[in-house]
C-alpha atoms as a PDB file:
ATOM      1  CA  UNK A   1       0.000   0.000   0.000  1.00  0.00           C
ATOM      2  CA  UNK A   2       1.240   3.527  -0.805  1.00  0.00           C
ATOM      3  CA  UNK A   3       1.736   6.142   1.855  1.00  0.00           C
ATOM      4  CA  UNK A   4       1.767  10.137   2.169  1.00  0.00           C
ATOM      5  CA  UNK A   5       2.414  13.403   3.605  1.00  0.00           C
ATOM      6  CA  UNK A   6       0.065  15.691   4.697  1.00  0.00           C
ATOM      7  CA  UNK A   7       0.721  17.377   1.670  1.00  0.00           C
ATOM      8  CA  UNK A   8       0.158  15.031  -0.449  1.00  0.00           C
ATOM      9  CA  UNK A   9      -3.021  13.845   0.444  1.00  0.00           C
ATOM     10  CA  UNK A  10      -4.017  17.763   1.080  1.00  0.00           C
ATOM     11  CA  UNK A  11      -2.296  18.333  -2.590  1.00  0.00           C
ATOM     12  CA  UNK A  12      -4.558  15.985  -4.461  1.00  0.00           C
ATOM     13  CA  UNK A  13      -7.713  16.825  -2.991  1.00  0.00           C
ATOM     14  CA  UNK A  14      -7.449  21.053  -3.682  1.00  0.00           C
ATOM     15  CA  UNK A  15      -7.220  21.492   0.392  1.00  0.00           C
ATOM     16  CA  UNK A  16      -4.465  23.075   3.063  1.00  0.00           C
ATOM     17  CA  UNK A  17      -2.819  20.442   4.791  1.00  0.00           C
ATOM     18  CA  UNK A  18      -4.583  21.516   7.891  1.00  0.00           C
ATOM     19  CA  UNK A  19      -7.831  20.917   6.530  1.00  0.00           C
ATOM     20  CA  UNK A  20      -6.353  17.048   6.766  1.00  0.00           C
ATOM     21  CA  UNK A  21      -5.156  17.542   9.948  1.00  0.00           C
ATOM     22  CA  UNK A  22      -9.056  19.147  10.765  1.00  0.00           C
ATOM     23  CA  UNK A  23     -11.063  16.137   9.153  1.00  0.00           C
ATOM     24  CA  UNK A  24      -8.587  13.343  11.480  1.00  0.00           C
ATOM     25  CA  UNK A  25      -9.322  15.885  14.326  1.00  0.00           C
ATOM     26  CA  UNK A  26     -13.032  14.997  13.568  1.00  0.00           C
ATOM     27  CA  UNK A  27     -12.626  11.195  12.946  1.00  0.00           C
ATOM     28  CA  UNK A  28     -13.635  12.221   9.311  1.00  0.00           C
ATOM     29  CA  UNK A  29     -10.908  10.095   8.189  1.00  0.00           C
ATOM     30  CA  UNK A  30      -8.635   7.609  10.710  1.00  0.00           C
ATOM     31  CA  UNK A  31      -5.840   8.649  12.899  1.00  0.00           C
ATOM     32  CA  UNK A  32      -2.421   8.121  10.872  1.00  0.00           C
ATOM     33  CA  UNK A  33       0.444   6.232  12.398  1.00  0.00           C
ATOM     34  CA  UNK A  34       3.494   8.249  12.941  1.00  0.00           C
ATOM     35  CA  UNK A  35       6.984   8.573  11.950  1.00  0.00           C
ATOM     36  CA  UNK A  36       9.861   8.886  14.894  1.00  0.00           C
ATOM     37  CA  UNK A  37       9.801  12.809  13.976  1.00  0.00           C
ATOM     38  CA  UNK A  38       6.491  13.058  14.607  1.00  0.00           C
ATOM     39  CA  UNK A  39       5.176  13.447  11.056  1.00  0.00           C
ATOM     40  CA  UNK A  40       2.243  11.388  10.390  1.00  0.00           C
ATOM     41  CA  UNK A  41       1.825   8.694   7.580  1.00  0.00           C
ATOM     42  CA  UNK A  42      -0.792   8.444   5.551  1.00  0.00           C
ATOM     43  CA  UNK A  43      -2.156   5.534   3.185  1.00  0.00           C
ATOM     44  CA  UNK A  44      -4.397   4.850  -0.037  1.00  0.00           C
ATOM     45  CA  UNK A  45      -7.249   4.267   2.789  1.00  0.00           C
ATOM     46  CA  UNK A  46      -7.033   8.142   3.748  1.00  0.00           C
ATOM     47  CA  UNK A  47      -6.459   9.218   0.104  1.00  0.00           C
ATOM     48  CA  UNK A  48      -9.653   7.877  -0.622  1.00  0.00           C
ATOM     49  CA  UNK A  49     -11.273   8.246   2.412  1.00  0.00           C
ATOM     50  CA  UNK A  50     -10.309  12.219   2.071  1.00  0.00           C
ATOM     51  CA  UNK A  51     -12.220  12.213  -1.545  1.00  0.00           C
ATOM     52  CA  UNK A  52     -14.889  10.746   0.023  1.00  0.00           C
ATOM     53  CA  UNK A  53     -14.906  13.558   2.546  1.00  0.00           C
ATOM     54  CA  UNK A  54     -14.595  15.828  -0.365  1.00  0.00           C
ATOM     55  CA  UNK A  55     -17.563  14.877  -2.214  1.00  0.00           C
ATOM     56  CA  UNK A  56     -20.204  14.439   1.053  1.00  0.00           C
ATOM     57  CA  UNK A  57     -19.602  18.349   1.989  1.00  0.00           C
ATOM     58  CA  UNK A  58     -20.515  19.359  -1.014  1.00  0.00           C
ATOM     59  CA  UNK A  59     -24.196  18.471  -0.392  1.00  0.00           C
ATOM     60  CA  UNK A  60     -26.122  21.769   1.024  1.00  0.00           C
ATOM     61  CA  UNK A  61     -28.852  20.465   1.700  1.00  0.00           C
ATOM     62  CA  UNK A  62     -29.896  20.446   5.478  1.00  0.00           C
ATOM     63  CA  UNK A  63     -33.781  20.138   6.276  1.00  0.00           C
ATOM     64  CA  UNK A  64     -35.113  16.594   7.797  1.00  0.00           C
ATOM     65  CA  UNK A  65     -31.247  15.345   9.074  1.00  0.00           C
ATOM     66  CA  UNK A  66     -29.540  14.689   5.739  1.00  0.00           C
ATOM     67  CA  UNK A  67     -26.325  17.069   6.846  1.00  0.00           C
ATOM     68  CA  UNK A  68     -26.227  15.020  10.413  1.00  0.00           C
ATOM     69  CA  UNK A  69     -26.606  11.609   8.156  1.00  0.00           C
ATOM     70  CA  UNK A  70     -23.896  12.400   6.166  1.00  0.00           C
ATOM     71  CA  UNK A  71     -21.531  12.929   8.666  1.00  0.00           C
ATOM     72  CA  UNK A  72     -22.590   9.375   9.942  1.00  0.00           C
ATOM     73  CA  UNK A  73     -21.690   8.260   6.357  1.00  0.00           C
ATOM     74  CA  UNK A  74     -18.252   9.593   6.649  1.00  0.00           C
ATOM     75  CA  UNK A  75     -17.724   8.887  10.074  1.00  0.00           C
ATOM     76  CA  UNK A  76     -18.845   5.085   9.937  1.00  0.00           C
ATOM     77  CA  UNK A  77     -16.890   4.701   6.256  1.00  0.00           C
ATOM     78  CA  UNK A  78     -13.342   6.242   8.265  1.00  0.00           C
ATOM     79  CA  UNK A  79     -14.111   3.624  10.738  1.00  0.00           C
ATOM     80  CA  UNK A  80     -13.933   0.637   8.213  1.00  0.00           C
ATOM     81  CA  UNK A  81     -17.669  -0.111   8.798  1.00  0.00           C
ATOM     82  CA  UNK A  82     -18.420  -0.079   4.893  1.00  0.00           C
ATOM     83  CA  UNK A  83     -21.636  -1.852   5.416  1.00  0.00           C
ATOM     84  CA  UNK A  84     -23.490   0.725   7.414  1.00  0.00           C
ATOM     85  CA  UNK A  85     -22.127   4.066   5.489  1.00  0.00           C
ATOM     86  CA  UNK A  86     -23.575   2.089   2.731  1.00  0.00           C
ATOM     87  CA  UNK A  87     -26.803   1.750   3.997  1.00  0.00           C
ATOM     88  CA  UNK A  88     -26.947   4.968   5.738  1.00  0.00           C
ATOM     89  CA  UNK A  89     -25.697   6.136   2.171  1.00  0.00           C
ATOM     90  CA  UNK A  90     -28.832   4.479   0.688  1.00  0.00           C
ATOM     91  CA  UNK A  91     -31.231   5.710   3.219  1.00  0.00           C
ATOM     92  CA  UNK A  92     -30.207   9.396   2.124  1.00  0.00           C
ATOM     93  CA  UNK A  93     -30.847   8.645  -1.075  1.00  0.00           C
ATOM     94  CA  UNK A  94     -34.599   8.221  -0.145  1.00  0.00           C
ATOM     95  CA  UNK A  95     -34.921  11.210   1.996  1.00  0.00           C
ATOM     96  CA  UNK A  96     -33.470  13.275  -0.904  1.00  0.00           C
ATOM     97  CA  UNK A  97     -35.787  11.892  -3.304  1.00  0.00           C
ATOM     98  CA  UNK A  98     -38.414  12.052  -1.210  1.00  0.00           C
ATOM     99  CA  UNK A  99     -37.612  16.246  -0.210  1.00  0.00           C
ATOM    100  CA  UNK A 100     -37.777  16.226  -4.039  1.00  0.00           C
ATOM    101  CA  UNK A 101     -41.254  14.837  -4.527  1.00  0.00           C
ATOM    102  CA  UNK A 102     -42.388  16.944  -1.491  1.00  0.00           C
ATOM    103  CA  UNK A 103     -40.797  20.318  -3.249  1.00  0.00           C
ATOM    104  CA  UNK A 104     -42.393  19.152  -6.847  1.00  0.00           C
ATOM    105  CA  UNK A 105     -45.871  18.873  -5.316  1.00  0.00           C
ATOM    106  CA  UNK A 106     -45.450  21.855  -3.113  1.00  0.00           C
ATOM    107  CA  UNK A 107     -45.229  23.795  -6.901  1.00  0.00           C
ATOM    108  CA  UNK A 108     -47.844  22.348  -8.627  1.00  0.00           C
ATOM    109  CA  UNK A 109     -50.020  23.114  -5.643  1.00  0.00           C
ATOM    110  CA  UNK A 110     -48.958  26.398  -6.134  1.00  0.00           C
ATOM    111  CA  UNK A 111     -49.338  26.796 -10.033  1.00  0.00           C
ATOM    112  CA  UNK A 112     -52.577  25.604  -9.815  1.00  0.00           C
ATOM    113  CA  UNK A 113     -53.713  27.873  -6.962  1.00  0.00           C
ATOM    114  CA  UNK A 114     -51.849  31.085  -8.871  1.00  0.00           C
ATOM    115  CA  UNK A 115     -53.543  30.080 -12.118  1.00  0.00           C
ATOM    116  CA  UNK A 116     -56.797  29.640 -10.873  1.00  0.00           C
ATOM    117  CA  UNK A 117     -57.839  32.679 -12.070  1.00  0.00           C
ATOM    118  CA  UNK A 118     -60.326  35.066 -10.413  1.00  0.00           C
ATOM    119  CA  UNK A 119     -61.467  34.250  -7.057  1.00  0.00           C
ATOM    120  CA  UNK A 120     -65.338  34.018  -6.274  1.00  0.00           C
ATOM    121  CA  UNK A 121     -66.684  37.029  -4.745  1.00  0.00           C
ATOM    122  CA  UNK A 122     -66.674  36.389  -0.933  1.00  0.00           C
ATOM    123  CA  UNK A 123     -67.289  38.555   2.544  1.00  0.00           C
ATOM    124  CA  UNK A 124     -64.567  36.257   3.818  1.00  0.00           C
ATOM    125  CA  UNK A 125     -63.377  38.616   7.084  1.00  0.00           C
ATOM    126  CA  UNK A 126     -60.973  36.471   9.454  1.00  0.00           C
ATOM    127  CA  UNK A 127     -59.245  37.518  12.501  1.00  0.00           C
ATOM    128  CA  UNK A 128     -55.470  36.521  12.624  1.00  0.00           C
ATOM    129  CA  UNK A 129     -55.832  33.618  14.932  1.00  0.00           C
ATOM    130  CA  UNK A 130     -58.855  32.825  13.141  1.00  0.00           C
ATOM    131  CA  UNK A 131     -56.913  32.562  10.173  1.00  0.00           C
ATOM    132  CA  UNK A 132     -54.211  30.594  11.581  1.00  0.00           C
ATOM    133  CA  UNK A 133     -56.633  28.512  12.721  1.00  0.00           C
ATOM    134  CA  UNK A 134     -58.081  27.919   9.548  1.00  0.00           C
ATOM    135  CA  UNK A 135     -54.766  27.184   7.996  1.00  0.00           C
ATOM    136  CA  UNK A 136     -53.225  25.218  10.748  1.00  0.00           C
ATOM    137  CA  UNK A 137     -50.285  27.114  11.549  1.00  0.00           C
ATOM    138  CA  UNK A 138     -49.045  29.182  13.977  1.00  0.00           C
ATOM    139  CA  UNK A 139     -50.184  33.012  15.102  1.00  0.00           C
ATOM    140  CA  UNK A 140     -46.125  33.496  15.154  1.00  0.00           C
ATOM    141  CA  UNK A 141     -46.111  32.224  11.345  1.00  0.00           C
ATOM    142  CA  UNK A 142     -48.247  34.381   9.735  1.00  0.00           C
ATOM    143  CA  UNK A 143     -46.528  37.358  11.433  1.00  0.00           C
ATOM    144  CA  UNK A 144     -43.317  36.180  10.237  1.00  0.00           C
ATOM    145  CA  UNK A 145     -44.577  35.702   6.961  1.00  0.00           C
ATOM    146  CA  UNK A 146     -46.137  39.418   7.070  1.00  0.00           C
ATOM    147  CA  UNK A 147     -42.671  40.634   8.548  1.00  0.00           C
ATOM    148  CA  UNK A 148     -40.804  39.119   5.774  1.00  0.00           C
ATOM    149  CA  UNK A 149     -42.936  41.070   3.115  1.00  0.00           C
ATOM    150  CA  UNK A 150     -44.638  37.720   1.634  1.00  0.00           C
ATOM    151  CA  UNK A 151     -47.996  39.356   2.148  1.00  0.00           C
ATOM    152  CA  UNK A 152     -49.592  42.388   2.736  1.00  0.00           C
ATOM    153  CA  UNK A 153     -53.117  42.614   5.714  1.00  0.00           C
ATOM    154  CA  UNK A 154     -55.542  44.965   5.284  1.00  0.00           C
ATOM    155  CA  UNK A 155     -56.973  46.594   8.534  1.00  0.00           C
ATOM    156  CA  UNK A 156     -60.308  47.634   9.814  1.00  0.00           C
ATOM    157  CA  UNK A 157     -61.074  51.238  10.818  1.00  0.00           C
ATOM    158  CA  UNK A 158     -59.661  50.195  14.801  1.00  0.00           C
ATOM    159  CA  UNK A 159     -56.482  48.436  13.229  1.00  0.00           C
ATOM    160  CA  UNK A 160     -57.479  45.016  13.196  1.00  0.00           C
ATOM    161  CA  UNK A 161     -55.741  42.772  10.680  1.00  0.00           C
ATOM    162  CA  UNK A 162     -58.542  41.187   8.766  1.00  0.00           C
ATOM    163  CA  UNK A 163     -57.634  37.854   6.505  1.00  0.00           C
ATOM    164  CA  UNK A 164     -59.758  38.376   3.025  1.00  0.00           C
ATOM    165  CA  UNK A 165     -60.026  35.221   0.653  1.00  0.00           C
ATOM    166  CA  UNK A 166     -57.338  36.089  -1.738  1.00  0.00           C
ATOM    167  CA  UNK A 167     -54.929  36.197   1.518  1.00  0.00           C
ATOM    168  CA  UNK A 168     -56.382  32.819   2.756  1.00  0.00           C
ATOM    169  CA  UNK A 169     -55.549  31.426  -0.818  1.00  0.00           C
ATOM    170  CA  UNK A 170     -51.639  33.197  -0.513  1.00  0.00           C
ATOM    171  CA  UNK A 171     -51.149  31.627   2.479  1.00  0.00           C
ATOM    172  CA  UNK A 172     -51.896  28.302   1.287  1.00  0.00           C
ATOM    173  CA  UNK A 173     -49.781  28.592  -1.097  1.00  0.00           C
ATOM    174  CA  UNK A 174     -46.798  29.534   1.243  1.00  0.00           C
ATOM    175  CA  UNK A 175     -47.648  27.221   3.761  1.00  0.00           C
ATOM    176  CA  UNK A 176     -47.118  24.448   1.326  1.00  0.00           C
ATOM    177  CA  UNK A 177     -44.062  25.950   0.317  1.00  0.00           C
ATOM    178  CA  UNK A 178     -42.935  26.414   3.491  1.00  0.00           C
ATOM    179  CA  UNK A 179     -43.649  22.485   4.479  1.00  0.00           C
ATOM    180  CA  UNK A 180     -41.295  21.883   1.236  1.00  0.00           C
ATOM    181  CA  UNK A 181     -38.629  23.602   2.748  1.00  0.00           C
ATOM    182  CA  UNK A 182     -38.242  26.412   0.037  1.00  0.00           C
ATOM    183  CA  UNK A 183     -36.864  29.653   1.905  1.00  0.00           C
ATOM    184  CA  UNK A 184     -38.971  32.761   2.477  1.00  0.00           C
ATOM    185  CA  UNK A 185     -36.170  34.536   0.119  1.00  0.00           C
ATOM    186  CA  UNK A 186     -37.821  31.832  -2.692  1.00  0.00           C
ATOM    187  CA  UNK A 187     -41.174  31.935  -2.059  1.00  0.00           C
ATOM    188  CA  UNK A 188     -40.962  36.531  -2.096  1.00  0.00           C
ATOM    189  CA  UNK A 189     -39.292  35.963  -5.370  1.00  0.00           C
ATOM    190  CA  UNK A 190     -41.399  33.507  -7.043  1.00  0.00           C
ATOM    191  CA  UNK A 191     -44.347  35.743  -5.817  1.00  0.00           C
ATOM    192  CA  UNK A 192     -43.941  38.465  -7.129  1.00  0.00           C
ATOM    193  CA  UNK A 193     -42.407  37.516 -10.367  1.00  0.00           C
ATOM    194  CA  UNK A 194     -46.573  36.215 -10.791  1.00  0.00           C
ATOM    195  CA  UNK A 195     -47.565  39.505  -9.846  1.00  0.00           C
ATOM    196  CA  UNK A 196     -45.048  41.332 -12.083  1.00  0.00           C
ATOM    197  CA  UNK A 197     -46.200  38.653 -15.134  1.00  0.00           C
ATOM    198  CA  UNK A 198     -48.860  35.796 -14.369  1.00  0.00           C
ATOM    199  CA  UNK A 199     -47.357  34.035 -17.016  1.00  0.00           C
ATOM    200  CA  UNK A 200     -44.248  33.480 -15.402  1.00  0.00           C
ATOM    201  CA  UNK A 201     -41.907  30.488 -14.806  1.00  0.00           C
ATOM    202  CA  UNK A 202     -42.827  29.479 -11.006  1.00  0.00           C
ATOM    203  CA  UNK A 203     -40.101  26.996 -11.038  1.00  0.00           C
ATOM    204  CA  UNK A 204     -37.156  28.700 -12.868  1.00  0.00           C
ATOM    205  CA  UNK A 205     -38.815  31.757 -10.577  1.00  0.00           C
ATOM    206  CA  UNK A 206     -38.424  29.676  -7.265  1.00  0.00           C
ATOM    207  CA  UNK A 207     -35.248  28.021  -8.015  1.00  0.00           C
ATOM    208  CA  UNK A 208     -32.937  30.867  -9.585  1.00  0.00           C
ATOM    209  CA  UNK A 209     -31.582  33.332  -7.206  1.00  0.00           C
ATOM    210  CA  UNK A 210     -31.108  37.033  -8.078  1.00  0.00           C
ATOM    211  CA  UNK A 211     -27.879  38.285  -8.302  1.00  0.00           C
ATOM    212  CA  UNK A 212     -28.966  41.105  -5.896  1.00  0.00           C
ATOM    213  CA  UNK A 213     -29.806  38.944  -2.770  1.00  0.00           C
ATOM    214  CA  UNK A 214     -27.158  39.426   0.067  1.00  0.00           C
ATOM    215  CA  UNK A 215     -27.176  35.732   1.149  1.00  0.00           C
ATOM    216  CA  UNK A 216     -28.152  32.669  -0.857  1.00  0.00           C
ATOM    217  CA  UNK A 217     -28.482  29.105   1.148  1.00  0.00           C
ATOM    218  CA  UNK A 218     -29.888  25.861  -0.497  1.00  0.00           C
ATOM    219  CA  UNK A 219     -33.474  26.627   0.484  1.00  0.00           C
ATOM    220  CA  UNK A 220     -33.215  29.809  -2.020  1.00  0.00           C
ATOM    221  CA  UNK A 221     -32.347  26.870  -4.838  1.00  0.00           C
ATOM    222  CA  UNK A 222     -34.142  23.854  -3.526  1.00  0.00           C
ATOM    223  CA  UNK A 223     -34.983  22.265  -6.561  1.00  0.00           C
ATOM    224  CA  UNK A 224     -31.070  22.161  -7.935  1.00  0.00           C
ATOM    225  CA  UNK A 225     -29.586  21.442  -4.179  1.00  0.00           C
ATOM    226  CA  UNK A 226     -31.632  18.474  -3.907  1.00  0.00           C
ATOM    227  CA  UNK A 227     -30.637  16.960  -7.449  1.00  0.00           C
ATOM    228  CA  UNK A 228     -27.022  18.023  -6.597  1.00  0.00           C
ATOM    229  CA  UNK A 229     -27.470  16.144  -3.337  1.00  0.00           C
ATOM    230  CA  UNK A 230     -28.725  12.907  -5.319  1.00  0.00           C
ATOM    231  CA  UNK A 231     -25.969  12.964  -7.893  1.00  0.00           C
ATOM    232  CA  UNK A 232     -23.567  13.532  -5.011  1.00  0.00           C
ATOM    233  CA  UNK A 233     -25.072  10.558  -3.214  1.00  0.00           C
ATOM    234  CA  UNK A 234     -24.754   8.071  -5.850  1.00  0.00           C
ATOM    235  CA  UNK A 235     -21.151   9.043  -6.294  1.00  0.00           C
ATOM    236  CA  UNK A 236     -20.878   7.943  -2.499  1.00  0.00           C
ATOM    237  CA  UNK A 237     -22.485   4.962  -3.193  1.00  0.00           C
ATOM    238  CA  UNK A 238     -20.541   4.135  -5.418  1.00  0.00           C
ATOM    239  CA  UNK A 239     -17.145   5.422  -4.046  1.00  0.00           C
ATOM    240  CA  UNK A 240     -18.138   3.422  -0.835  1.00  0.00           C
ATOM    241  CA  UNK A 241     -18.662  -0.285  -2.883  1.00  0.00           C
ATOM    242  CA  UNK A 242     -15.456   0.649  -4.545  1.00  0.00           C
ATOM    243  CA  UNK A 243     -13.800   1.408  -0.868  1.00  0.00           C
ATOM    244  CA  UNK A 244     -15.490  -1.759   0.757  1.00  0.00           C
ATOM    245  CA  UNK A 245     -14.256  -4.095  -2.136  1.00  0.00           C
ATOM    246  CA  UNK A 246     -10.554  -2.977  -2.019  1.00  0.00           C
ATOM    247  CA  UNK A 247      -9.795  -2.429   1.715  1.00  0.00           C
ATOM    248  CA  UNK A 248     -12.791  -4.782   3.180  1.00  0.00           C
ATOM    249  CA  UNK A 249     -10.056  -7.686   2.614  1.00  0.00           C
ATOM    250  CA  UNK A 250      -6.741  -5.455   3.699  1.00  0.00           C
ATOM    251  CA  UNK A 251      -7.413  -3.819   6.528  1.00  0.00           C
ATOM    252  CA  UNK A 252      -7.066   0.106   5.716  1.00  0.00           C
ATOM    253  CA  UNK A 253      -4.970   0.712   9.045  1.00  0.00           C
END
C-alpha cells in the first residue's frame, strides 16, 4: 500500500494540509500512524477516504437530518464499517428523493392555486388567529410571513388585521411551500415575479436566485440542491462499494 504526507493527500484533494489535519481531528478520516519525527503517515485508505470527505460536503442540503446523516456516512466509512455508510448512504438517497417529490408537489399546488384565475366574490373577514386557525399554523407564522414582506393585511377602521379570501388562498400557497422547505427569500421571489407577469416560470422563478440577494443558502435553490445532493449521493455509493471491495479484505490501518 502507498503512503503520504500531509501534503500530499491535502495536494490531491485542492485542500491546506490543515484541513487534513481538521477532518482526522473529527474522525472524518482515521488517525495516521506516525513517523519517529512526529510526522504522520498516511495511506491509499485516507487518500480515498479524504475524496470521500470531499464529495459528502458538497451536499447543502440540510432540512429533515440529511447534513447530520452524512456525517454518519463519513464517520462510519473512516471507521472501516463499509456496510453501514452504505446503507446509511442508501437511506439518504430516499430522503433526498423524497424532499424532491415533497418540493415538486409543493409547486404544482402552487401553479394551480396562482392560475386559478379570479377568485369568487366572498365577505370572507378572518381575525389573525382565526386565520391561523383555519390554515393550521401558527399566530407566530403568519406574522413572520407578514414581517418578511410575503404578504400584505388589510386593517379595519380600529387596526385590526382582517384575513380576506385572496390572503387565505396566498397563504396556502406559502404554507405548502414552506412544508417543502423552500426559503422565504424563494417563495418573495417567485411571488412576485406572478404579480409582475402571471405568465411566469414558477419553477425557474423559485429556483434561480437574483444576483442582488445578500445571502443565498440551499433553500433559495431547492430544486437544484436536492438533485445536486442525489448525484452527489450516488457518487458515495458508489465510491463506498469501490472502498469496501478494495480495503474490506486489507485492513485500511
Amino acid at each position: 500500500m502507498n503512503t503520504y504526507k500531509t501534503s500530499e493527500i491535502a495536494e490531491y484533494n485542492d485542500i491546506h494540509p490543515n484541513t487534513v489535519r481538521l477532518y482526522e481531528k473529527l474522525a472524518l478520516i482515521p488517525k495516521a500512524k506516525r513517523k519517529p519525527n512526529g510526522y504522520r503517515i498516511f495511506t491509499d485508505f485516507h487518500m480515498e477516504q479524504t475524496r470521500l470527505v470531499r464529495t459528502a460536503l458538497k451536499i447543502e442540503v440540510l432540512q429533515n437530518g440529511l447534513r447530520k446523516t452524512v456525517i454518519e456516512i463519513v464517520k462510519a466509512s473512516a471507521a472501516g464499517n463499509f456496510d453501514r455508510a452504505i446503507l446509511l448512504t442508501e437511506s439518504c438517497l430516499e430522503k433526498i428523493k423524497r424532499e424532491q417529490q415533497n418540493a415538486e408537489e409543493a409547486l404544482v399546488i402552487a401553479d394551480r392555486l396562482l392560475s386559478g384565475g379570479e377568485l369568487e366574490a366572498d365577505d370572507t373577514l378572518l381575525t389573525r388567529q382565526q386565520a391561523a386557525h383555519r390554515l393550521q399554523i401558527s399566530i407566530d407564522a403568519l406574522r413572520n410571513w407578514e414581517m418578511n414582506g410575503l404578504l400584505t393585511i388589510k386593517r379595519k377602521q380600529n387596526g385590526y388585521r382582517v384575513y380576506t379570501n385572496e390572503d387565505l388562498q396566498r397563504l396556502t400557497i406559502i404554507r405548502s411551500l414552506r412544508c417543502a422547505n423552500y426559503s422565504l427569500a424563494a417563495i418573495l421571489r417567485m411571488l412576485q415575479a406572478f404579480s409582475d407577469n402571471p405568465r411566469t416560470d414558477l419553477r425557474a422563478a423559485i429556483d434561480t436566485p437574483e444576483e442582488g440577494e445578500d445571502i443565498v443558502s440551499a433553500c433559495d435553490k431547492l430544486l437544484t440542491s436536492l438533485q445536486q445532493a442525489e448525484k452527489i449521493s450516488y457518487i458515495m455509493l458508489s465510491r463506498l462499494r469501490e472502498m469496501r471491495e478494495r480495503f474490506s479484505t486489507n485492513p485500511p490501518l
